[in-house]
Protein backbone atom coordinates (compact mmCIF):
# COMPACT_ATOMS: atom_id res chain seq x y z
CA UNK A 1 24.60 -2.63 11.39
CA UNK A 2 26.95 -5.62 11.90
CA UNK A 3 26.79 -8.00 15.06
CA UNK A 4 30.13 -8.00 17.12
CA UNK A 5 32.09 -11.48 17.32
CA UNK A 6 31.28 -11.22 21.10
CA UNK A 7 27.31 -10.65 20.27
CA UNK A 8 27.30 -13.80 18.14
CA UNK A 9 28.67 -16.18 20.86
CA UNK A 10 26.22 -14.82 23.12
CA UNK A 11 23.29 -15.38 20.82
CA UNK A 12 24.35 -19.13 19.86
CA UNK A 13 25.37 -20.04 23.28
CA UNK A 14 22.23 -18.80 24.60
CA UNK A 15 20.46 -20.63 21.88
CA UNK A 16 22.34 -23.79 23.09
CA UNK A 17 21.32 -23.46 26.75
CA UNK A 18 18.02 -22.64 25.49
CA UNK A 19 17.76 -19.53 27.94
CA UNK A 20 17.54 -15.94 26.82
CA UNK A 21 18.73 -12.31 27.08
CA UNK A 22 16.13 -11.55 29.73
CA UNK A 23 17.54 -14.53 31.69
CA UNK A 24 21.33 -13.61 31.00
CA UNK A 25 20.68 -9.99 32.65
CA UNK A 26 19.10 -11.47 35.54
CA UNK A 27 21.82 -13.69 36.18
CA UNK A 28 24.07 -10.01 36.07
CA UNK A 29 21.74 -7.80 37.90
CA UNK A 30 20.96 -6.10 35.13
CA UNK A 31 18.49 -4.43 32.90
CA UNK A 32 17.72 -6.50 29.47
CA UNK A 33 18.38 -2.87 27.88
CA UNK A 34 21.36 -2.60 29.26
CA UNK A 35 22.70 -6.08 28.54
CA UNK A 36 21.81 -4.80 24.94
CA UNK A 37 23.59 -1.98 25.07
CA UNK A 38 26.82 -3.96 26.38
CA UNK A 39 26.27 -6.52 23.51
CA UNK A 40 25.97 -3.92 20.77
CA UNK A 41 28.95 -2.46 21.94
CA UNK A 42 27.63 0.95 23.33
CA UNK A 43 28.63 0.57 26.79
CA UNK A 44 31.86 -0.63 27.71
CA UNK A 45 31.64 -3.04 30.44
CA UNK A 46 34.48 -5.15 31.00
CA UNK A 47 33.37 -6.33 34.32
CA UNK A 48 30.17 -7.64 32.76
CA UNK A 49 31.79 -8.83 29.39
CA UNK A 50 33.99 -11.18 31.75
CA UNK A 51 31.19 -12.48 33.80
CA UNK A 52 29.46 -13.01 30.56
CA UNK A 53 31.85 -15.05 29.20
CA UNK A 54 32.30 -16.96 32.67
CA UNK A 55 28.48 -17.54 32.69
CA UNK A 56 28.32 -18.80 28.98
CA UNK A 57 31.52 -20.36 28.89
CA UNK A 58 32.40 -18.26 26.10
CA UNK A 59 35.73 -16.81 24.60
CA UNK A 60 39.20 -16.72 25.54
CA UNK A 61 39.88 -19.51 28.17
CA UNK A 62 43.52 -19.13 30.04
């Protein structure tokens, strides 16, 4: 199965902050599962996939 272009950001600006997936979902109010499940594309979340990108600094910036 191939990562996403969104799920690779997230991994190497994670890797960059040197915090992780568990620490991402907290920051949401989230379960770790179900940050996975947004990152491998099996729940759409738009809310979340913004605040993600907010949080990580990540993606399209207007």
């Amino acid at each position: 199965m191939s990562r996403s272009v969104f799920e690779i950001e997230v991994v190497i600006a994670l890797k960059k902050l040197g915090k992780t997936n568990k620490w991402l979902a907290e920051q949401l109010g989230i379960s770790p599962s179900y940050l996975s499940d947004i990152l491998h594309g099996n729940r759409k979340a738009t809310e979340k996939v913004e605040l993600i990108s907010k949080i990580l600094k990540i993606g399209k910036v207007d």
